[in-house]
PDB file of N, CA and C in Angstrom:
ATOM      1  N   UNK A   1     -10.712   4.225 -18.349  1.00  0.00           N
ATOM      2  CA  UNK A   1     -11.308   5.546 -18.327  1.00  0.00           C
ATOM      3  C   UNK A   1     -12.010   5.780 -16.998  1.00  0.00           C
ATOM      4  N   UNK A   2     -12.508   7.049 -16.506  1.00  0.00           N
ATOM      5  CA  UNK A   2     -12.912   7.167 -15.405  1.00  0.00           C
ATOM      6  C   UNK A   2     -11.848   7.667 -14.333  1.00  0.00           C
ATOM      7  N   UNK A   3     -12.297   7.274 -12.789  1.00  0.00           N
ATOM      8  CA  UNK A   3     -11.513   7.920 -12.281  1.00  0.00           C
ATOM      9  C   UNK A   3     -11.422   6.811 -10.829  1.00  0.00           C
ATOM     10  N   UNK A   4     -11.827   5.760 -10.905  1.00  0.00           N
ATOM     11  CA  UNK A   4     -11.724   4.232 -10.531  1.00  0.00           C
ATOM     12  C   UNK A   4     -10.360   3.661 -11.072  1.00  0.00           C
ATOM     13  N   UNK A   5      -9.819   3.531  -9.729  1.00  0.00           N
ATOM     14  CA  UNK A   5      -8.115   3.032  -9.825  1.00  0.00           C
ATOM     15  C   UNK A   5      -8.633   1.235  -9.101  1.00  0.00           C
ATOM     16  N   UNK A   6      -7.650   0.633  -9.853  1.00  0.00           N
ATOM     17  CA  UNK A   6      -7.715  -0.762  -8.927  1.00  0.00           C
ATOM     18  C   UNK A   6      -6.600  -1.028  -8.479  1.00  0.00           C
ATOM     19  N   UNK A   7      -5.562  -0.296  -8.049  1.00  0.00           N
ATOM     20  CA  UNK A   7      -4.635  -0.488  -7.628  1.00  0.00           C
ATOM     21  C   UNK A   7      -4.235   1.435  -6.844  1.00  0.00           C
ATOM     22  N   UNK A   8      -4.312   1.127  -5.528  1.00  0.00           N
ATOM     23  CA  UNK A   8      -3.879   2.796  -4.678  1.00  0.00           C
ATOM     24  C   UNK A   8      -2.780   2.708  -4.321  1.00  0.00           C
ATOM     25  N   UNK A   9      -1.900   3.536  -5.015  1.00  0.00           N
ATOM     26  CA  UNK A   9      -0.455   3.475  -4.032  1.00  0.00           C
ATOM     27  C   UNK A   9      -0.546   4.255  -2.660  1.00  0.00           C
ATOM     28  N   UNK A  10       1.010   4.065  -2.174  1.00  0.00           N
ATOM     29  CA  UNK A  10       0.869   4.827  -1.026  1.00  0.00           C
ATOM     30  C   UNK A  10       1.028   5.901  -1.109  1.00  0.00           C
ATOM     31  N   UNK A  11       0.138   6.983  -0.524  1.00  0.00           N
ATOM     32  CA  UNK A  11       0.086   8.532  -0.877  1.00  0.00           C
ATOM     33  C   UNK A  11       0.705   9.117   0.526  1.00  0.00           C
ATOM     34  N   UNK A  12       0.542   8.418   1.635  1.00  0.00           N
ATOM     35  CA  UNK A  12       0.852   9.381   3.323  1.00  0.00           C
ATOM     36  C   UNK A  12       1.907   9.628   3.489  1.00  0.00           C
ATOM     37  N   UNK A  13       2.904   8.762   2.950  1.00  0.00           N
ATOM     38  CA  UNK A  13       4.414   8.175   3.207  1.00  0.00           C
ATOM     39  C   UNK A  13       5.409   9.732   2.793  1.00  0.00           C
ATOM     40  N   UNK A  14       6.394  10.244   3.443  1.00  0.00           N
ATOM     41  CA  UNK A  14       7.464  11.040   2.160  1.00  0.00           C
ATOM     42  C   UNK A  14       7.927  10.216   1.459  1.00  0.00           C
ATOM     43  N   UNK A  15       7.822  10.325  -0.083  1.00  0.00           N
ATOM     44  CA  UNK A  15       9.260   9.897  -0.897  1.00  0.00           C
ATOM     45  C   UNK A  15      10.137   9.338  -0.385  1.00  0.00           C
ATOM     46  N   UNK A  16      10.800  10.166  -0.105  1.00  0.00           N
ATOM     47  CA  UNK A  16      12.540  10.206   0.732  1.00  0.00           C
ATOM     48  C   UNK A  16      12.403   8.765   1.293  1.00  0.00           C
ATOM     49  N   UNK A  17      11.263   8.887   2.151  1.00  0.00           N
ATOM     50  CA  UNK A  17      11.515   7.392   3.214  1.00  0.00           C
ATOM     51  C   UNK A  17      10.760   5.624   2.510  1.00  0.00           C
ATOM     52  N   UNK A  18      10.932   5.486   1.614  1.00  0.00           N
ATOM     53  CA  UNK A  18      10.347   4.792   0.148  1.00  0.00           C
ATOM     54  C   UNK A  18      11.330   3.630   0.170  1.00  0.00           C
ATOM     55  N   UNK A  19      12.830   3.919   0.143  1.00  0.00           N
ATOM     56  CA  UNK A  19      14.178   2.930   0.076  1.00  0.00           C
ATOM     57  C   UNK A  19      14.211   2.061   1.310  1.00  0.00           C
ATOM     58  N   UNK A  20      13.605   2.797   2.611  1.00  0.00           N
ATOM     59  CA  UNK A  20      14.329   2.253   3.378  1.00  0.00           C
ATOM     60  C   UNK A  20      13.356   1.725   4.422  1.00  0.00           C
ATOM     61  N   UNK A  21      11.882   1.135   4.023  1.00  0.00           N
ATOM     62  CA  UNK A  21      10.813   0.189   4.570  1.00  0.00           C
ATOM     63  C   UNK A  21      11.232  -0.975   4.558  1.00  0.00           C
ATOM     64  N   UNK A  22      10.776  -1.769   5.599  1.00  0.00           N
ATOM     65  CA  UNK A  22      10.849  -3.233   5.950  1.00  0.00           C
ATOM     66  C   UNK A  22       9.842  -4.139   5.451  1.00  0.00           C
ATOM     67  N   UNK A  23       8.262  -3.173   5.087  1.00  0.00           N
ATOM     68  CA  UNK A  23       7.520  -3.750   4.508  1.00  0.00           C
ATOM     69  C   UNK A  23       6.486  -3.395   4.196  1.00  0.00           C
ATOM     70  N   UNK A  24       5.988  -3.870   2.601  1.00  0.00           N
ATOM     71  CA  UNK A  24       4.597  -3.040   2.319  1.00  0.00           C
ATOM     72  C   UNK A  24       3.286  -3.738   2.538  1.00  0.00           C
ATOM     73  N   UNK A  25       2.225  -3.472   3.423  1.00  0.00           N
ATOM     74  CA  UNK A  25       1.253  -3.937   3.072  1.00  0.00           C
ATOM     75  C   UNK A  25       0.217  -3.848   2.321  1.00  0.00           C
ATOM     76  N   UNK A  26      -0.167  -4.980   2.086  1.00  0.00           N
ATOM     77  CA  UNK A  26      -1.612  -4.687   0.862  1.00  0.00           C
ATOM     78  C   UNK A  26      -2.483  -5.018   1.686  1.00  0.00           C
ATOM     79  N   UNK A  27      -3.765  -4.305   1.306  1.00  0.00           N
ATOM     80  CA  UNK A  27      -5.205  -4.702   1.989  1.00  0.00           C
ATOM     81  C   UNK A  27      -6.255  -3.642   0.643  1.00  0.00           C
ATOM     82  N   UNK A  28      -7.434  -3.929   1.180  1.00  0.00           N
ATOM     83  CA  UNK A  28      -8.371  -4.091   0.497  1.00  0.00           C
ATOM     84  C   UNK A  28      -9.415  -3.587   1.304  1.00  0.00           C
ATOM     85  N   UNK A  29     -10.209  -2.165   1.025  1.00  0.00           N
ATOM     86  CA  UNK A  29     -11.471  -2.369   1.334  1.00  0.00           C
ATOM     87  C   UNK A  29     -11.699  -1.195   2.600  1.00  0.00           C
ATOM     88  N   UNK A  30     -12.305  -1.625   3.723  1.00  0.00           N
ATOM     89  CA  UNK A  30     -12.499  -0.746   4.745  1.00  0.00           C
ATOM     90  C   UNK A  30     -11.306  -1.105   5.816  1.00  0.00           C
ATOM     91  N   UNK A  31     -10.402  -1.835   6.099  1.00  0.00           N
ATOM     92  CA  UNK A  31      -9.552  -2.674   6.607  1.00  0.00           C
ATOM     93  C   UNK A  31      -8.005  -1.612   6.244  1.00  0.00           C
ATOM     94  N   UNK A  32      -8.521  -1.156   5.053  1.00  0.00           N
ATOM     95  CA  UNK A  32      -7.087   0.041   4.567  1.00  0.00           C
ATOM     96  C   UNK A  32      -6.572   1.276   5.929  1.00  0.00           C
ATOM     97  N   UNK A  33      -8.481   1.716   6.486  1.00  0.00           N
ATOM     98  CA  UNK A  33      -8.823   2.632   6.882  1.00  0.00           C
ATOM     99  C   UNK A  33      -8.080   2.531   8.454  1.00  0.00           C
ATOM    100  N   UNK A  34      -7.991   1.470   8.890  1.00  0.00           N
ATOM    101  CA  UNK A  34      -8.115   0.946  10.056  1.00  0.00           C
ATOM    102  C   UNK A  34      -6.613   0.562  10.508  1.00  0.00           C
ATOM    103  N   UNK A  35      -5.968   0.257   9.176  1.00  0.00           N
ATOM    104  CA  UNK A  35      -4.270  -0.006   9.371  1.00  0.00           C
ATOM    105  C   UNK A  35      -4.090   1.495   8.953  1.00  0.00           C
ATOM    106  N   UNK A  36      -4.661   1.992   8.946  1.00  0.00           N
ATOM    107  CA  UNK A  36      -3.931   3.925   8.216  1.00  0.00           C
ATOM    108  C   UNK A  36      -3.730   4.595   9.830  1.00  0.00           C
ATOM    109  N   UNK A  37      -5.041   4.191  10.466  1.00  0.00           N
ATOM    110  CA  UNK A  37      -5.625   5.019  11.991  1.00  0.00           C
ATOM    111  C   UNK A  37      -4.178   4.090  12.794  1.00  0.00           C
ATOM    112  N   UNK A  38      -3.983   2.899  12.639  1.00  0.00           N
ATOM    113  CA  UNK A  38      -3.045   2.474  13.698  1.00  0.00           C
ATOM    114  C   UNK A  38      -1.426   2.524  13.509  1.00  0.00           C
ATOM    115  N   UNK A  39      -1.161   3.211  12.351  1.00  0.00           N
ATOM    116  CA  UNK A  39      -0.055   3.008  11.837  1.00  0.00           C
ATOM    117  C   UNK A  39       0.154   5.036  12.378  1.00  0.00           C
ATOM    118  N   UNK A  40      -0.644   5.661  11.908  1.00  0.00           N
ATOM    119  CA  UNK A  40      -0.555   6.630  12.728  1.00  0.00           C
ATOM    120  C   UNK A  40      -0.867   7.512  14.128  1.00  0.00           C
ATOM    121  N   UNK A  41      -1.378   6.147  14.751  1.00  0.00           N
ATOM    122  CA  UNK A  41      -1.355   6.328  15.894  1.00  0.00           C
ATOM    123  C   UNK A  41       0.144   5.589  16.877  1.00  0.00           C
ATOM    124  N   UNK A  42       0.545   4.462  16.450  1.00  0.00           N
ATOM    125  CA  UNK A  42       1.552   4.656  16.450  1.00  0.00           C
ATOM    126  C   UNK A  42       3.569   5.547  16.109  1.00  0.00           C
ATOM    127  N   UNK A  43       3.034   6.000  15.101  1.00  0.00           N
ATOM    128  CA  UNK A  43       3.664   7.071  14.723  1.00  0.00           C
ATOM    129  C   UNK A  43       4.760   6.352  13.669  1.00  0.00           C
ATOM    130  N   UNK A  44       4.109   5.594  13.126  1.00  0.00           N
ATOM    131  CA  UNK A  44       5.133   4.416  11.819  1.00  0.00           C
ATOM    132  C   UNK A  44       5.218   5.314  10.998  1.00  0.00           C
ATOM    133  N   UNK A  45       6.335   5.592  10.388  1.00  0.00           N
ATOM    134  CA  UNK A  45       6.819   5.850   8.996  1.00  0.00           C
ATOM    135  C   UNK A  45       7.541   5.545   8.385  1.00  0.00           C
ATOM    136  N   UNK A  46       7.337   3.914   8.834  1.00  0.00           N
ATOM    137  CA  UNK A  46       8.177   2.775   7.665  1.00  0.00           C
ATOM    138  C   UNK A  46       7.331   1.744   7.067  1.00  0.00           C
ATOM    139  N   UNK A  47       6.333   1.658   7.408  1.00  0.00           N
ATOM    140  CA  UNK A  47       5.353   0.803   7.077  1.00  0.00           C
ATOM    141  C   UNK A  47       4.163   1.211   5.751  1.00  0.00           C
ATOM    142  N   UNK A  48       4.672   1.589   4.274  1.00  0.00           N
ATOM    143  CA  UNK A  48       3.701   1.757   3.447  1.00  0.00           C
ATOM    144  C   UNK A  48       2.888   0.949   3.218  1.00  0.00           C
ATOM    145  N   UNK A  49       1.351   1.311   2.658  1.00  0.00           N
ATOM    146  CA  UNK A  49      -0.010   0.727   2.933  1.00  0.00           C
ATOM    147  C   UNK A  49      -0.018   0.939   1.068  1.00  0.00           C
ATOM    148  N   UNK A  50      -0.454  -0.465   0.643  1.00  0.00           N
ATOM    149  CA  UNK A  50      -0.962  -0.064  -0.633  1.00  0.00           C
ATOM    150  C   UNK A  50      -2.712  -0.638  -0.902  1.00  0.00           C
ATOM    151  N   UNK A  51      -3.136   0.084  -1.757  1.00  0.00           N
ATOM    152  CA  UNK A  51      -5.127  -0.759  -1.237  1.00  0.00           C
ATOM    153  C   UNK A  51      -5.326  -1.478  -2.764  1.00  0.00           C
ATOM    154  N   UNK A  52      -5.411  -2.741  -2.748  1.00  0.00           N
ATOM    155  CA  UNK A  52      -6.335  -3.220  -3.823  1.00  0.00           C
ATOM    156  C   UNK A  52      -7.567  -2.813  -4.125  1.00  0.00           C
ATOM    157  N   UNK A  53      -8.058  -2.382  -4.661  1.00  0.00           N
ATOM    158  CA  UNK A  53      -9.469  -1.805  -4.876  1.00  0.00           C
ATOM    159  C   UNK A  53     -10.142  -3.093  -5.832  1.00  0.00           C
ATOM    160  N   UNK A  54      -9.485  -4.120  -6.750  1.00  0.00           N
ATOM    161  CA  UNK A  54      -9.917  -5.020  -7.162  1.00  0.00           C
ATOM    162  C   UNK A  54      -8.755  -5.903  -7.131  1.00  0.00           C
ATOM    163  N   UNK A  55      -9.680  -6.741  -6.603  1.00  0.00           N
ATOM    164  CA  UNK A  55      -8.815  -8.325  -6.965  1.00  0.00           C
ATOM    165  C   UNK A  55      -8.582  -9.225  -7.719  1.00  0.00           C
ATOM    166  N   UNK A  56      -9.662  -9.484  -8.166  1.00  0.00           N
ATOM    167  CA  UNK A  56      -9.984 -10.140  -9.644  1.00  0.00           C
ATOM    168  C   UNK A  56     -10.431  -9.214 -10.769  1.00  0.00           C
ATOM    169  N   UNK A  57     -10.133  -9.458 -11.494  1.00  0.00           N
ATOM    170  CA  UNK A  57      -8.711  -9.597 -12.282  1.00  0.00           C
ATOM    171  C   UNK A  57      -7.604  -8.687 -11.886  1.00  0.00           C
ATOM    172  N   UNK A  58      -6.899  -9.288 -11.359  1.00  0.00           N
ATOM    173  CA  UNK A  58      -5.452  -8.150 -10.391  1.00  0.00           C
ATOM    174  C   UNK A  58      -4.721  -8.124 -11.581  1.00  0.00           C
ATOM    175  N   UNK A  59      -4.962  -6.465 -11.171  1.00  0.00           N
ATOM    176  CA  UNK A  59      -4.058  -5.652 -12.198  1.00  0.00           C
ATOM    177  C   UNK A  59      -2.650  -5.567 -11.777  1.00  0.00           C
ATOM    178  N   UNK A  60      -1.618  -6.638 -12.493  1.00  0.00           N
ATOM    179  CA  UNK A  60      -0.065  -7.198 -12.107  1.00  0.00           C
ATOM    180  C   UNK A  60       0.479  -5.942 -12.263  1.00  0.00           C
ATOM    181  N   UNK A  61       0.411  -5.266 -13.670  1.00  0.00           N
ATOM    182  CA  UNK A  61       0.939  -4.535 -14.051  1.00  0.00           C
ATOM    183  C   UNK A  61       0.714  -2.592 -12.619  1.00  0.00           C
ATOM    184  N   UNK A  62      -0.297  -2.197 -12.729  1.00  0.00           N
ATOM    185  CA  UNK A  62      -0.431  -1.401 -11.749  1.00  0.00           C
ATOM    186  C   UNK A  62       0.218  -1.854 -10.264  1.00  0.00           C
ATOM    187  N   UNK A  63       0.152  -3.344  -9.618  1.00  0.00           N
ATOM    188  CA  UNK A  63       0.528  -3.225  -8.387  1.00  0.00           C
ATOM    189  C   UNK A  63       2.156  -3.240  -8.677  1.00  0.00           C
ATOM    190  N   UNK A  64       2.415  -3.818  -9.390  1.00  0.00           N
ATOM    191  CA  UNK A  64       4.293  -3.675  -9.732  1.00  0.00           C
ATOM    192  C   UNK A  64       4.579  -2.119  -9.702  1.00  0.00           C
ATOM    193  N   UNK A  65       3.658  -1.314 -10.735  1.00  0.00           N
ATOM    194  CA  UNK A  65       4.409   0.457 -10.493  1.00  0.00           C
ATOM    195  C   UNK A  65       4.202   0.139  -8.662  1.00  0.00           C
ATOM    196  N   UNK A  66       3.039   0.378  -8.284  1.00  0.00           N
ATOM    197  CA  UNK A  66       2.495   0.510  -6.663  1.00  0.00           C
ATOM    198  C   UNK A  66       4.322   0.387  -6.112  1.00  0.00           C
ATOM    199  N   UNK A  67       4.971  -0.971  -6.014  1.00  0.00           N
ATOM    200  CA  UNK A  67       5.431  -1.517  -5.302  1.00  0.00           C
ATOM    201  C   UNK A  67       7.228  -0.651  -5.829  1.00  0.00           C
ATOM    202  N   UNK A  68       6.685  -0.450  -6.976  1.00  0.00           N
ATOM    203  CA  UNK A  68       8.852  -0.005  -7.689  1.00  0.00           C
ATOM    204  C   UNK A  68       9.300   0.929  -7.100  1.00  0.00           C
ATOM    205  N   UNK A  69       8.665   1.700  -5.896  1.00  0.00           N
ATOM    206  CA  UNK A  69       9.938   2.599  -5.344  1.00  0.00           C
ATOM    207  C   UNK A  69       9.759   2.308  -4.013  1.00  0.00           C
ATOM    208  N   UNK A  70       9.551   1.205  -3.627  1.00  0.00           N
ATOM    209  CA  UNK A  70       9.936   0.267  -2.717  1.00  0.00           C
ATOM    210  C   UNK A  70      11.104  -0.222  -2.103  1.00  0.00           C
ATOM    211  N   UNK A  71      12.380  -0.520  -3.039  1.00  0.00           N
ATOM    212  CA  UNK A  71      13.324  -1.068  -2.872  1.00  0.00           C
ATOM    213  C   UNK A  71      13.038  -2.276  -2.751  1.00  0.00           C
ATOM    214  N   UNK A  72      13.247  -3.386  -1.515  1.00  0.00           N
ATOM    215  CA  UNK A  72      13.183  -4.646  -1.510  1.00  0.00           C
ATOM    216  C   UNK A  72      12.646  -5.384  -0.174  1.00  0.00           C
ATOM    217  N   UNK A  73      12.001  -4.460   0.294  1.00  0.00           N
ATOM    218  CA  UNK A  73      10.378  -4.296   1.530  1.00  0.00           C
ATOM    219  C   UNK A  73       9.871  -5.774   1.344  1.00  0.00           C
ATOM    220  N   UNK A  74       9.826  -6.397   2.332  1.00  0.00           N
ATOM    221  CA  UNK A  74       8.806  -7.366   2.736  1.00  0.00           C
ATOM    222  C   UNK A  74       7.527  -6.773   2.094  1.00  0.00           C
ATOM    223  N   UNK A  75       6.870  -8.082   1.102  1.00  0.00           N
ATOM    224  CA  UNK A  75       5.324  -7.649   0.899  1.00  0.00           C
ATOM    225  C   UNK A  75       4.608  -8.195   1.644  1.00  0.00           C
ATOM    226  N   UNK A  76       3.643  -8.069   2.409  1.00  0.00           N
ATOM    227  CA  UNK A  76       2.551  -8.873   3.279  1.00  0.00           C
ATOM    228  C   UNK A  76       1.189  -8.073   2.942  1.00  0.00           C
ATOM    229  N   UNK A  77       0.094  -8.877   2.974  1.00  0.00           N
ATOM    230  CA  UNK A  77      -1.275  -8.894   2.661  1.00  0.00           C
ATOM    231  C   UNK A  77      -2.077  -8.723   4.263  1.00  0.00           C
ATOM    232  N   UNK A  78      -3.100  -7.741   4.570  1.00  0.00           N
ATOM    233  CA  UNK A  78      -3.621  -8.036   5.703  1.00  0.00           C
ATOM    234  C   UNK A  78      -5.272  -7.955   5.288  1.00  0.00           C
ATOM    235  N   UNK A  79      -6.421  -8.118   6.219  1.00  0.00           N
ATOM    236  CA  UNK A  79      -7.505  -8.678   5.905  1.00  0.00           C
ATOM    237  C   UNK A  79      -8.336  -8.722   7.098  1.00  0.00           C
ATOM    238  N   UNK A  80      -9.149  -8.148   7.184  1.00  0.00           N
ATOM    239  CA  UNK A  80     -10.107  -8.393   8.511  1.00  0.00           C
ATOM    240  C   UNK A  80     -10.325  -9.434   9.224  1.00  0.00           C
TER     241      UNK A  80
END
């Protein structure tokens, strides 16, 4: 209940371009903010960002939707 997600998908991305990423990252925290600023300052729009908002107890079930229109994207974790 509420309006506290522990799992953020990627919202910046189009749809359309969802199949055909090389890889998603996860991060956590203020660190989200900072790969968002460099990913569009570079001008990436293959690189979806997903944010853990909690870690413990990681919600499997929420980051699996996060990740299902993904296709088959490298997952990598980044971290201050």
């Amino acid at each position: 209940s509420g309006t506290f997600r522990t799992v953020i998908p990627e919202t910046y991305l189009d749809a359309e371009r969802h199949e055909s990423v090389d890889r998603v990252v996860l991060s956590a925290g203020k660190v989200f903010y900072d790969l968002l600023a460099e990913r569009v300052k570079r001008g990436d729009d293959r690189t979806p960002l997903v944010r853990l908002e909690q870690l413990y107890p990681l919600d499997e079930d929420a980051l699996r939707d996060a990740l299902a229109s993904f296709g088959a994207g490298q997952v990598v974790g980044a971290q201050e």
